[in-house]
Every structure is written in structure tokens, then in C-alpha cells.
PDB file of N, CA and C in Angstrom:
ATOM      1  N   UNK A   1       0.840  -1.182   0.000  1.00  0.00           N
ATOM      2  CA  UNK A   1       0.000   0.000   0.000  1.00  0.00           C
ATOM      3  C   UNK A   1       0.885   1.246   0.000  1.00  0.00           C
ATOM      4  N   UNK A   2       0.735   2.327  -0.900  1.00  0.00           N
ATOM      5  CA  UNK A   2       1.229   3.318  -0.945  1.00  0.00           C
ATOM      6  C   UNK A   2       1.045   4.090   0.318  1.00  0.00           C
ATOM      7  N   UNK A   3       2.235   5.197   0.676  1.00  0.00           N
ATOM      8  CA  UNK A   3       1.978   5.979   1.362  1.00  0.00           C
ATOM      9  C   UNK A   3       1.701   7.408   0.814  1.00  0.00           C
ATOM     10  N   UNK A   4       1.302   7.290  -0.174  1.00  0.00           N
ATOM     11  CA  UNK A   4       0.726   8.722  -0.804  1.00  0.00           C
ATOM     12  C   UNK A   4      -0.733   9.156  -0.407  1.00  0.00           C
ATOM     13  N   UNK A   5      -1.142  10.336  -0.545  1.00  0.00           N
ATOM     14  CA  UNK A   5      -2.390  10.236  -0.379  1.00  0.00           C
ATOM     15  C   UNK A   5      -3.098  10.308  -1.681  1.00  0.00           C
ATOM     16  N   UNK A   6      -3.850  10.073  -1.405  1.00  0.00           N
ATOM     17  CA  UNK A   6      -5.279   9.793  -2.699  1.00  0.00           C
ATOM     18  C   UNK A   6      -5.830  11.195  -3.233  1.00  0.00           C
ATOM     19  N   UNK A   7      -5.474  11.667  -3.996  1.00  0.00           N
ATOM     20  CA  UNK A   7      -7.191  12.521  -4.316  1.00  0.00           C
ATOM     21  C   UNK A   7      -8.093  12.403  -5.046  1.00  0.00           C
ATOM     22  N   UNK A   8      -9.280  12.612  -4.098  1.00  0.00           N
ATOM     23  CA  UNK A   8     -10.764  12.129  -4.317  1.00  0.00           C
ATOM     24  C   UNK A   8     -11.364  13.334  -4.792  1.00  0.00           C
ATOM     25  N   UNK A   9     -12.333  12.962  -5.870  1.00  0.00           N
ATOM     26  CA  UNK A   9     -13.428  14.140  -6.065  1.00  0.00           C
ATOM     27  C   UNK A   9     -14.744  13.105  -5.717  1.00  0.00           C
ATOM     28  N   UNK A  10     -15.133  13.472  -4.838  1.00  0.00           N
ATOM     29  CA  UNK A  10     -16.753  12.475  -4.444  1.00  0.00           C
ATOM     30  C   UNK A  10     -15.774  11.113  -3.876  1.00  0.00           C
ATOM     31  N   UNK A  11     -16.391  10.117  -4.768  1.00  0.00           N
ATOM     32  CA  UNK A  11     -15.604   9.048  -4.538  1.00  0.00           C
ATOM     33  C   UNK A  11     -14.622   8.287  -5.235  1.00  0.00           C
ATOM     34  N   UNK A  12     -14.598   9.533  -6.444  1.00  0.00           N
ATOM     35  CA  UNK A  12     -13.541   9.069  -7.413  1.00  0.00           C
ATOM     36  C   UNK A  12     -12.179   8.973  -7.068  1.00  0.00           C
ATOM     37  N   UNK A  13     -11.133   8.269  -7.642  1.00  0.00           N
ATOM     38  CA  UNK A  13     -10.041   8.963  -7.291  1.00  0.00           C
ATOM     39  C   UNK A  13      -9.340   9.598  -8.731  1.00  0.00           C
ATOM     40  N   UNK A  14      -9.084  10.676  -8.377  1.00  0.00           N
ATOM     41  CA  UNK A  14      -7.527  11.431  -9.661  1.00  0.00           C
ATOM     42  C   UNK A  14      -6.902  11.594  -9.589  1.00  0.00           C
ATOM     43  N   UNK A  15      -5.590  10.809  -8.645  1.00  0.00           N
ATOM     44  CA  UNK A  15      -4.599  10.973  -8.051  1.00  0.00           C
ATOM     45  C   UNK A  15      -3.872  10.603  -9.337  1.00  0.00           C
ATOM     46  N   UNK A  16      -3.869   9.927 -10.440  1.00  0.00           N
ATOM     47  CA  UNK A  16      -2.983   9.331 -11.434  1.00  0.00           C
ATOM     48  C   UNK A  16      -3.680  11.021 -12.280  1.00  0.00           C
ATOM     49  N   UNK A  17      -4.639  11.193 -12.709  1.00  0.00           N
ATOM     50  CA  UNK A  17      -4.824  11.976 -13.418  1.00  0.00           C
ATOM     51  C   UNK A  17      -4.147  13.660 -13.242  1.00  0.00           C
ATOM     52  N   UNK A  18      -4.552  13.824 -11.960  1.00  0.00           N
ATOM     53  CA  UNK A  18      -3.662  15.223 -11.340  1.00  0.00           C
ATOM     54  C   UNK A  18      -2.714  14.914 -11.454  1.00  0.00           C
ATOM     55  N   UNK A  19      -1.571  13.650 -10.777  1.00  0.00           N
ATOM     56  CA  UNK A  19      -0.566  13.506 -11.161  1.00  0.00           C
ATOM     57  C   UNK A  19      -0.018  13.538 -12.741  1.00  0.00           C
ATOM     58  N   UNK A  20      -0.986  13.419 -13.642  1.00  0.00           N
ATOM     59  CA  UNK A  20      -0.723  13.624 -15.266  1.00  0.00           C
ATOM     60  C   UNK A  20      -0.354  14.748 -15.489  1.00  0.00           C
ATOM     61  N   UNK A  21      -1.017  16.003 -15.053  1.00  0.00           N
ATOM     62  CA  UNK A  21      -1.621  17.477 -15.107  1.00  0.00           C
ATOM     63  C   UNK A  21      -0.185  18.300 -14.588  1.00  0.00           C
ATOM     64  N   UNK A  22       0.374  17.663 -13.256  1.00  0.00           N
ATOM     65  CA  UNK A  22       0.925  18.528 -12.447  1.00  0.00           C
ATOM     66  C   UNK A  22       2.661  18.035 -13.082  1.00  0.00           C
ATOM     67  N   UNK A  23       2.640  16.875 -13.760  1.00  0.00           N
ATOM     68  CA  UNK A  23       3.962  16.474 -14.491  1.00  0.00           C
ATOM     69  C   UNK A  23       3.692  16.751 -16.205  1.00  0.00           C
ATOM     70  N   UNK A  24       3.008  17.100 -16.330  1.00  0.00           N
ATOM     71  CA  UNK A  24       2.639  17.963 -17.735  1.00  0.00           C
ATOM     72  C   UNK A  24       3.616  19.554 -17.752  1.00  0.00           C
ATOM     73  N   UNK A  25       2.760  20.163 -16.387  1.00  0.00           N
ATOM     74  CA  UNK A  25       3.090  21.678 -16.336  1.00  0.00           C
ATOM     75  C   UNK A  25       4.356  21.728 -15.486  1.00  0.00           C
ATOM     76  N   UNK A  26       4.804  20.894 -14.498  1.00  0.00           N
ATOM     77  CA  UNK A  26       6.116  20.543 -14.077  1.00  0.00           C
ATOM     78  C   UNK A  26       7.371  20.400 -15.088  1.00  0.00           C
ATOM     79  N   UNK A  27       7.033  19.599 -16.041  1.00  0.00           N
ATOM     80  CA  UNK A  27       8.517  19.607 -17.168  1.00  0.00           C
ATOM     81  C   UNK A  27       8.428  20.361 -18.083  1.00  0.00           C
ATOM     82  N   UNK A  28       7.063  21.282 -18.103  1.00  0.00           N
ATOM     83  CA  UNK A  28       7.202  22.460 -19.461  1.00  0.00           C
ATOM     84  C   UNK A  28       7.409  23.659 -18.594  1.00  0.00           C
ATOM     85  N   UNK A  29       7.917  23.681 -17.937  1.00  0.00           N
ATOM     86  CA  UNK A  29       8.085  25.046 -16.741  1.00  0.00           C
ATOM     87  C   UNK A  29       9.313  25.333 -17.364  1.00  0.00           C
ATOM     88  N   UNK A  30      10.109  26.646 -17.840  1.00  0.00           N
ATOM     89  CA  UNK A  30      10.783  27.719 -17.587  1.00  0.00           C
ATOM     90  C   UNK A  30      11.052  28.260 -16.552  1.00  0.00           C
ATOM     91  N   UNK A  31      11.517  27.979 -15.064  1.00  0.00           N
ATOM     92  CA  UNK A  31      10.674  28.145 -13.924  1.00  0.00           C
ATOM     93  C   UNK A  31      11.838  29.948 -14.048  1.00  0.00           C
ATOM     94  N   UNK A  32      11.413  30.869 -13.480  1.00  0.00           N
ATOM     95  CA  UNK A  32      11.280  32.323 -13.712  1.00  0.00           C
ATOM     96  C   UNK A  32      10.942  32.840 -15.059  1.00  0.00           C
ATOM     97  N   UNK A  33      10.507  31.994 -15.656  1.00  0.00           N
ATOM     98  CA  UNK A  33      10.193  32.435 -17.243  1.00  0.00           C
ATOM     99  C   UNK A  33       9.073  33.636 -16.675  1.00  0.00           C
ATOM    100  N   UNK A  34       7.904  33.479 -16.194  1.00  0.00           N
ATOM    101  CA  UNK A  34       6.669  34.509 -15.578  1.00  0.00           C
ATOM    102  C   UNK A  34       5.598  33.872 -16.416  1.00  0.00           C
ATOM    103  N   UNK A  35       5.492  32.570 -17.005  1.00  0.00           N
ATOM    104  CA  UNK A  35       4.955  32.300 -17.563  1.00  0.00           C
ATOM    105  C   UNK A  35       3.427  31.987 -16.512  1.00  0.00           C
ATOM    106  N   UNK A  36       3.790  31.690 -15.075  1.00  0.00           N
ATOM    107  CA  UNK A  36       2.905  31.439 -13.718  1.00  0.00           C
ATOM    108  C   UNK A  36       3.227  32.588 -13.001  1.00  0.00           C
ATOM    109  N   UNK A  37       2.022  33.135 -12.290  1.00  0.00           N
ATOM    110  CA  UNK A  37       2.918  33.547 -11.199  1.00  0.00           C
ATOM    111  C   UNK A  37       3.267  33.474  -9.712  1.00  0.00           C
ATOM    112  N   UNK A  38       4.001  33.987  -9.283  1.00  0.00           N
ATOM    113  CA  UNK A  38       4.409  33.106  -8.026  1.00  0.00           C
ATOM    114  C   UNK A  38       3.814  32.295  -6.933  1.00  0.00           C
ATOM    115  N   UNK A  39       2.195  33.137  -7.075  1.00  0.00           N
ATOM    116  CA  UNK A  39       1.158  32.251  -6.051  1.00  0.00           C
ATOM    117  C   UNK A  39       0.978  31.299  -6.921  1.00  0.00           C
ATOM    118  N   UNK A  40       0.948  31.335  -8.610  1.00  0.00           N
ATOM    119  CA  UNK A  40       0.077  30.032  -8.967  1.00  0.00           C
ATOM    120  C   UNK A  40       1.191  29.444  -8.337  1.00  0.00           C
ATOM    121  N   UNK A  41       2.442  29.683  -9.122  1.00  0.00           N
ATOM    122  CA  UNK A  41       3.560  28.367  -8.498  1.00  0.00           C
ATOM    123  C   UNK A  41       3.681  27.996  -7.072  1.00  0.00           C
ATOM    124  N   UNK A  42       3.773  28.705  -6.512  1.00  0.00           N
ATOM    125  CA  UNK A  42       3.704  28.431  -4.750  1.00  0.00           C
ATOM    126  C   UNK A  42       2.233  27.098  -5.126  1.00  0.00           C
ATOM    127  N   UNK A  43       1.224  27.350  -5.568  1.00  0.00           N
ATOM    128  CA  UNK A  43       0.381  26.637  -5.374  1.00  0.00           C
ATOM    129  C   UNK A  43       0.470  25.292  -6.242  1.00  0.00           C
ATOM    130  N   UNK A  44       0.702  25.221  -7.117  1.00  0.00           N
ATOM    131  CA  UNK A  44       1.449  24.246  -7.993  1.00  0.00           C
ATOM    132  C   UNK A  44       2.632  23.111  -6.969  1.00  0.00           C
ATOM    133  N   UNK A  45       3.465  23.970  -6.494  1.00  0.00           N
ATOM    134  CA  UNK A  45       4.578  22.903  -5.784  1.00  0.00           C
ATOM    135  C   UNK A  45       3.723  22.468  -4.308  1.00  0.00           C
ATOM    136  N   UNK A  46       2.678  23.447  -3.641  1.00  0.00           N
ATOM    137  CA  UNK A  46       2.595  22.771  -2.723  1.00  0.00           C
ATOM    138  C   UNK A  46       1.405  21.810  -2.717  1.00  0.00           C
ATOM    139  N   UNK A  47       0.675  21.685  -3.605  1.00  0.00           N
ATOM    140  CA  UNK A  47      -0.052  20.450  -4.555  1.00  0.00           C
ATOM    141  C   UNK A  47       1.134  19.424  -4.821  1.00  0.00           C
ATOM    142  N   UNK A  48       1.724  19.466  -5.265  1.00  0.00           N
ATOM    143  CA  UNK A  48       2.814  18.604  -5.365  1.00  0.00           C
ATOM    144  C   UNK A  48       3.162  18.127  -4.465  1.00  0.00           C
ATOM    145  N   UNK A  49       3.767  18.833  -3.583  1.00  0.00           N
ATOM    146  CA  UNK A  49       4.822  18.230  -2.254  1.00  0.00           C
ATOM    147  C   UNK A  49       3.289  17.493  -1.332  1.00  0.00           C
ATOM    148  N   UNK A  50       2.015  18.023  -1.168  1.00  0.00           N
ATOM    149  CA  UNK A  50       1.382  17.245  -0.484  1.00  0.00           C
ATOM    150  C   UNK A  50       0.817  16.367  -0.953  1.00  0.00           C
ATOM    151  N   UNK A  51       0.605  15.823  -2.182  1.00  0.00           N
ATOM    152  CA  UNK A  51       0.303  14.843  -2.973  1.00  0.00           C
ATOM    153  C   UNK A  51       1.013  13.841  -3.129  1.00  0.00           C
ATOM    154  N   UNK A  52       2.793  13.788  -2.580  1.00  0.00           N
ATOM    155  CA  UNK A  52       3.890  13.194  -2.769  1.00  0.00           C
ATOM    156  C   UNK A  52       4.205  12.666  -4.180  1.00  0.00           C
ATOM    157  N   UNK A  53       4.213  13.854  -5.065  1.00  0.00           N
ATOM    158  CA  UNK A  53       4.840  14.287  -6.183  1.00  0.00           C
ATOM    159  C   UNK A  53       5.851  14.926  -6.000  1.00  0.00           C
ATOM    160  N   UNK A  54       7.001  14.280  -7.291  1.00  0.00           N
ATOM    161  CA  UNK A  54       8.341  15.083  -7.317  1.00  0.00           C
ATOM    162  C   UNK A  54       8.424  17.143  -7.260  1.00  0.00           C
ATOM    163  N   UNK A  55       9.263  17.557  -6.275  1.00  0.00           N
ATOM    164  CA  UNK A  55       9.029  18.868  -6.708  1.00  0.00           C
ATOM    165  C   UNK A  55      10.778  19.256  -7.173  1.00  0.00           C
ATOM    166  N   UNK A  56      10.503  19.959  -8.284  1.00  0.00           N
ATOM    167  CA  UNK A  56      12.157  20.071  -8.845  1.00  0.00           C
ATOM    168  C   UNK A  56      12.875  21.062  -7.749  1.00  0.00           C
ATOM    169  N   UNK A  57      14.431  20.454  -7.651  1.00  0.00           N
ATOM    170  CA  UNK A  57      15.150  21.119  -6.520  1.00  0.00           C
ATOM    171  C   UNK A  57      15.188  22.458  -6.817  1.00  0.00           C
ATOM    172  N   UNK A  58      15.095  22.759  -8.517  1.00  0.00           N
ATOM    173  CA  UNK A  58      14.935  24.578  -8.861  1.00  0.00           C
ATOM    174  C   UNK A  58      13.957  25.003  -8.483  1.00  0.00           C
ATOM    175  N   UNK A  59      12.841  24.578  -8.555  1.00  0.00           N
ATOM    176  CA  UNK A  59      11.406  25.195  -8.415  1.00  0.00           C
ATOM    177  C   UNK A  59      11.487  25.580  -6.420  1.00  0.00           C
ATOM    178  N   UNK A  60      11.766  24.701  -5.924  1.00  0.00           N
ATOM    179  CA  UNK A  60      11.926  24.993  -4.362  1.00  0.00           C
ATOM    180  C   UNK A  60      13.194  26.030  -3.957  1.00  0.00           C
ATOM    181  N   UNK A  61      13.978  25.934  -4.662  1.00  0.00           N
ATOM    182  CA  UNK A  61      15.022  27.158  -4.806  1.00  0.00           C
ATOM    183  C   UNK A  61      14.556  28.610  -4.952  1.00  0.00           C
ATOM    184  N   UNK A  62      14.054  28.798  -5.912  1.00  0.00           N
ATOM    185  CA  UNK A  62      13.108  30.035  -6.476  1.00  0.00           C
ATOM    186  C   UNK A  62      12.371  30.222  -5.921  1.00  0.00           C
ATOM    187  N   UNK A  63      11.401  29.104  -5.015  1.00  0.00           N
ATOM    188  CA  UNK A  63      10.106  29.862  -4.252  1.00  0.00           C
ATOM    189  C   UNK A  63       9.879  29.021  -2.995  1.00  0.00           C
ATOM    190  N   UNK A  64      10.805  29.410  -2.233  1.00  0.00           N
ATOM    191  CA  UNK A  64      11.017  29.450  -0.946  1.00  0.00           C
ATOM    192  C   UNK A  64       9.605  29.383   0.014  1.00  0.00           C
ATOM    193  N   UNK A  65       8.457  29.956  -0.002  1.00  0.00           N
ATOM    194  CA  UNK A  65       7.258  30.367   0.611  1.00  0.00           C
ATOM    195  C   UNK A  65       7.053  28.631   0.363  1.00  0.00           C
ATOM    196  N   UNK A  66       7.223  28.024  -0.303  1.00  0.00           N
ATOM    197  CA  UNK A  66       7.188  26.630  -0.147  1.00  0.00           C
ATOM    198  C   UNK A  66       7.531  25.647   1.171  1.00  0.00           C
ATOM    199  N   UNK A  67       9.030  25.754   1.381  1.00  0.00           N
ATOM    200  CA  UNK A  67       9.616  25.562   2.370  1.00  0.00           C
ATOM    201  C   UNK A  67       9.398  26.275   3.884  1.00  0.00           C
ATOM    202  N   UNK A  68       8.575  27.865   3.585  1.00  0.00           N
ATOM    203  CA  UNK A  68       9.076  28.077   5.211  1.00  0.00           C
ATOM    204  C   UNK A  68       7.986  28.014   6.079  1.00  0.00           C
ATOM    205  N   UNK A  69       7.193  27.240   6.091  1.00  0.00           N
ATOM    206  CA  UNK A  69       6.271  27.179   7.317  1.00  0.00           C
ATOM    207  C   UNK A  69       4.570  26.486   6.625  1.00  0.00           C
ATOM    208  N   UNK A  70       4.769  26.792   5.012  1.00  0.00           N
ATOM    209  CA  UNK A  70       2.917  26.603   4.612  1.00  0.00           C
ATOM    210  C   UNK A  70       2.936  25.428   4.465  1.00  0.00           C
ATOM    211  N   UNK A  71       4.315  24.150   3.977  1.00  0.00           N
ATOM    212  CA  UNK A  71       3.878  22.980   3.949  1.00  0.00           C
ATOM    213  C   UNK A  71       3.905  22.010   6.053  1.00  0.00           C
ATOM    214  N   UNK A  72       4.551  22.781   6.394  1.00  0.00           N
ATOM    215  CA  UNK A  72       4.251  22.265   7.875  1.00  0.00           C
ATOM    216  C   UNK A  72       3.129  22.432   8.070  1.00  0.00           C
ATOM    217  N   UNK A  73       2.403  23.816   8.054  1.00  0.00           N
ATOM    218  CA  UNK A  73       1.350  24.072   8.532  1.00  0.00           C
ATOM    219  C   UNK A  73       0.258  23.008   8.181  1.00  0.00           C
ATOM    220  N   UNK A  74      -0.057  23.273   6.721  1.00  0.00           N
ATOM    221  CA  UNK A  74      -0.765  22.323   6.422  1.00  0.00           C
ATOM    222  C   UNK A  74      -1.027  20.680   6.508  1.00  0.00           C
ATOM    223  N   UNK A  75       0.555  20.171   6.452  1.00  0.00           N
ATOM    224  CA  UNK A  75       0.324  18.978   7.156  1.00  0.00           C
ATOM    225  C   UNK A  75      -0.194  18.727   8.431  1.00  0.00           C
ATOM    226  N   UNK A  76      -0.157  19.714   9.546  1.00  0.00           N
ATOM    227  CA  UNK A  76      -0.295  19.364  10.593  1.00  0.00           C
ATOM    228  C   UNK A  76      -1.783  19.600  10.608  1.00  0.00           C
ATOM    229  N   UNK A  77      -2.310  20.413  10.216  1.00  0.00           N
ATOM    230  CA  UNK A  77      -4.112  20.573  10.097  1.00  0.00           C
ATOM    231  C   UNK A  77      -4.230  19.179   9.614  1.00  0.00           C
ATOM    232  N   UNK A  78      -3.888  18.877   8.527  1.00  0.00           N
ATOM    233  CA  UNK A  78      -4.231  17.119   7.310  1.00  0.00           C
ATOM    234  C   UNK A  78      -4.450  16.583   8.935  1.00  0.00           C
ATOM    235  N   UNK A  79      -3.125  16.490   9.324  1.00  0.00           N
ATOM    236  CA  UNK A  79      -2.657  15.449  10.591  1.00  0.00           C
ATOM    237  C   UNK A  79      -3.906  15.317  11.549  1.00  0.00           C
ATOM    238  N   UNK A  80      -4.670  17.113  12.087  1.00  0.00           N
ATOM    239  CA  UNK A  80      -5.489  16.963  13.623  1.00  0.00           C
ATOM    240  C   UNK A  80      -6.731  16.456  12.430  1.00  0.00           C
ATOM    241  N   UNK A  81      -6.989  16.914  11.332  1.00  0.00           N
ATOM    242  CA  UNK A  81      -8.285  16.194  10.562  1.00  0.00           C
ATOM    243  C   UNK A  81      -8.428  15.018  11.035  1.00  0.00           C
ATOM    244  N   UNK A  82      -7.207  14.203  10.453  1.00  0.00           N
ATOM    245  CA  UNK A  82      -7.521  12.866  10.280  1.00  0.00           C
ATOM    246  C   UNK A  82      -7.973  12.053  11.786  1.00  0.00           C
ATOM    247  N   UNK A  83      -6.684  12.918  12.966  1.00  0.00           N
ATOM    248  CA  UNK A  83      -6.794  12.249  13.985  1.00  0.00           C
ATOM    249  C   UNK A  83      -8.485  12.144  14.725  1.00  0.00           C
ATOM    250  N   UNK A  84      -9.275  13.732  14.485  1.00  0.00           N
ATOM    251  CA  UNK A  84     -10.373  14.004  14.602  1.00  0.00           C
ATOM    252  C   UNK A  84     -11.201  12.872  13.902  1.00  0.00           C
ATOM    253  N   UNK A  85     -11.190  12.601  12.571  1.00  0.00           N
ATOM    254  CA  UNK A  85     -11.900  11.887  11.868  1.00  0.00           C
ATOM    255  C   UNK A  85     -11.788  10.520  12.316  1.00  0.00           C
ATOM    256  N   UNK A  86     -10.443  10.235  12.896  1.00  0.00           N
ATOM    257  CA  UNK A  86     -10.642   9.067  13.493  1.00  0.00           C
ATOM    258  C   UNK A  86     -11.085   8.630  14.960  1.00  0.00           C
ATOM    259  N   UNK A  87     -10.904   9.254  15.712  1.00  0.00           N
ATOM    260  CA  UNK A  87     -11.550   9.345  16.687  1.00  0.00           C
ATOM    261  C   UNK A  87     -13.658   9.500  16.978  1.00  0.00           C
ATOM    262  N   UNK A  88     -13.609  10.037  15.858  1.00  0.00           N
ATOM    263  CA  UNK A  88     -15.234  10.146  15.565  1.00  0.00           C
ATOM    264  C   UNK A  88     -16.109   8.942  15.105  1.00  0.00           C
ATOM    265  N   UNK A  89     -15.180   7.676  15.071  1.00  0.00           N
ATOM    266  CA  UNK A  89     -15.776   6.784  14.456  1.00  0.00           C
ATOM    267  C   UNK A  89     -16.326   6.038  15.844  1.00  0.00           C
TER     268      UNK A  89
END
């Protein structure tokens, strides 16, 4: 069993399909080209990094707001969700 997480729309999953999408626009990146801009990309890598998709060592170089505190944060909310969700059963 993977340790990735899944993403679901309803009860589907598109974790292979987003993963299509996000390694589509991942290897056609110019990354400072301005072709995105920095929130999309901030939002782009941290879709990535919490999806446990590759994020290129340039792309985390260049946009730092990645690294300093939003992917902790957010894991740790994922984290009290789940613990909540499990406890509710």
C-alpha cells in the first residue's frame, strides 16, 4: 500500500490523473520564465509536495514560501483532521 495520499473528487479517485496534469506543467516550466505567477507556483509545488509528487530542486530554490512554514502548517491541520476523523468513528 502506498503511502501517498489519494485525491478524491466524491468518490472518485484522480490521483494518477492530477498527477498527469501537475507532471505535464512541471517539465514544461521555464521556472522564472513569468509564464505562472508566483502564487500560482507556490500553489502548484505545494499540490505537489502534499500529494507526494516530485518537486524540482529549482522550483523549491526560487520559491522558498514553499519551504518556510505553509507545507508544515498544512500537514499538521491534514494530521489533527484525520486524527479528529478518526476518533469520531
Amino acid at each position: 500500500m502506498s503511502d501517498k495520499p489519494k485525491i478524491m473528487i466524491g468518490s472518485v479517485d484522480v490521483t494518477e490523473h492530477v498527477g498527469a496534469m501537475y507532471d505535464a506543467l512541471i517539465t514544461s516550466m521555464d521556472w522564472g520564465s513569468g509564464f505562472l505567477h508566483d502564487d500560482e507556483i507556490d500553489a502548484l509545488l505545494i499540490i505537489g509536495e502534499l500529494a507526494g509528487f516530485d518537486v524540482p530542486e529549482d522550483a523549491r530554490r526560487q520559491h522558498p514560501k514553499l519551504i518556510d512554514g505553509w507545507i508544515a502548517e498544512a500537514k499538521a491541520k491534514a494530521e489533527a483532521l484525520k486524527a479528529d476523523q478518526h476518533t469520531d468513528r
